[in-house]
Structure formats: C-alpha cells, structure tokens
Protein backbone atom coordinates (compact mmCIF):
# COMPACT_ATOMS: atom_id res chain seq x y z
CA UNK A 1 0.00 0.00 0.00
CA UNK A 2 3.01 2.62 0.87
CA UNK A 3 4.78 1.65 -2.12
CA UNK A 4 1.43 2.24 -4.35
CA UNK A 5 1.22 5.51 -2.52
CA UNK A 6 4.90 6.95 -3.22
CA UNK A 7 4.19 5.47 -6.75
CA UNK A 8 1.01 8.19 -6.93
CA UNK A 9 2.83 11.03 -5.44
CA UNK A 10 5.52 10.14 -8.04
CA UNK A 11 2.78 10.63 -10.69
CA UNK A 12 1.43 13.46 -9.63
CA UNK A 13 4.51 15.50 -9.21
CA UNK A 14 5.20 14.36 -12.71
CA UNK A 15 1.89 15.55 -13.99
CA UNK A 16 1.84 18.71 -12.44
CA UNK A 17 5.71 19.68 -13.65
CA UNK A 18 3.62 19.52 -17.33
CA UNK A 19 1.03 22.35 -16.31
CA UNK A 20 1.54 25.59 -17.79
CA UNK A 21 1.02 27.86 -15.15
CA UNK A 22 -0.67 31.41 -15.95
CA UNK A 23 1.42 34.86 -15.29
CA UNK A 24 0.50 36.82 -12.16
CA UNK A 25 -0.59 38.96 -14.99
CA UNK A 26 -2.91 36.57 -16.75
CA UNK A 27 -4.01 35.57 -13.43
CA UNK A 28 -4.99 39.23 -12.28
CA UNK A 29 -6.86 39.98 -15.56
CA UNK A 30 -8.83 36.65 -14.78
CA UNK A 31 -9.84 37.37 -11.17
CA UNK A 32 -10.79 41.03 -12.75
CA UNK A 33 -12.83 39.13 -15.13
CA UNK A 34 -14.40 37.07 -12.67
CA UNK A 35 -15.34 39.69 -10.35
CA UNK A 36 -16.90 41.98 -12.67
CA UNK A 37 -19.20 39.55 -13.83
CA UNK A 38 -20.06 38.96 -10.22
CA UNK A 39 -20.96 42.35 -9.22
CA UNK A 40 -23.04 42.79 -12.48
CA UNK A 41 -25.27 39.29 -12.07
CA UNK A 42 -25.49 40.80 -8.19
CA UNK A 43 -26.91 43.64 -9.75
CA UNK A 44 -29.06 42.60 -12.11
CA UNK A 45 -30.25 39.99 -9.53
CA UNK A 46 -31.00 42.31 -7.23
CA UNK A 47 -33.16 44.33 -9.32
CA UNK A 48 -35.21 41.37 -10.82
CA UNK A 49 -35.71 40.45 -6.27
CA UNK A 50 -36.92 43.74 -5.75
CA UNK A 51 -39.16 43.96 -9.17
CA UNK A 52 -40.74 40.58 -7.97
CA UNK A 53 -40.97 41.51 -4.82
CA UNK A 54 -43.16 44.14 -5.43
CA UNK A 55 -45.29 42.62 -7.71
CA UNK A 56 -45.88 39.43 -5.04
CA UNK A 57 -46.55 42.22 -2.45
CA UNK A 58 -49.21 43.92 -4.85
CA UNK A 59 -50.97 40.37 -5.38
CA UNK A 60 -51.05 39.76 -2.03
CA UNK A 61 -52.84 43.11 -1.20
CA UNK A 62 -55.36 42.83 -3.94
C-alpha cells in the first residue's frame, strides 16, 4: 500500500511539472474578469428580487 502511494505522489509531481502555469498577470486579468461579472449578475439579480418583490406584495394586497 506505501509503495502504491509513493508510486502516486511520483505521478502526480510528474503531472503537475507539465502544467503551464498562468502569469500573475494573466491571473490578475482573470480574477478582474471574474469579479466583474459577479458584481453585475449581483446587480441585475438584485433588481429582478426587488421587481418581484413588489409585484408578489401587490398580489397579495389585492
């Protein structure tokens, strides 16, 4: 079992000397990316909560 072990650690250190890692660049224009297309769907999903809102609000008081 140890020696099966070592073997995948062996394999995995292999595998990940073959990933091409991203510049801190590439990386910062990612998260930038990323986080501007969460603040926009938080926007736009907050609207769309507060439009329903309202309208469940006016059914109920009918």
């Amino acid at each position: 079992m140890f020696s099966k072990a070592v073997g995948f650690l062996v394999e995995v250190r292999a595998e990940v000397k073959k990933v091409t890692w991203p510049t801190r660049r590439e990386a910062m224009s990612g998260t930038a990316v990323v986080v501007f297309v969460v603040l926009v769907m938080a926007l736009f999903l907050g609207i769309v909560d507060a439009i329903l809102s309202k309208v469940v609000q006016g059914l109920i008081n009918i």
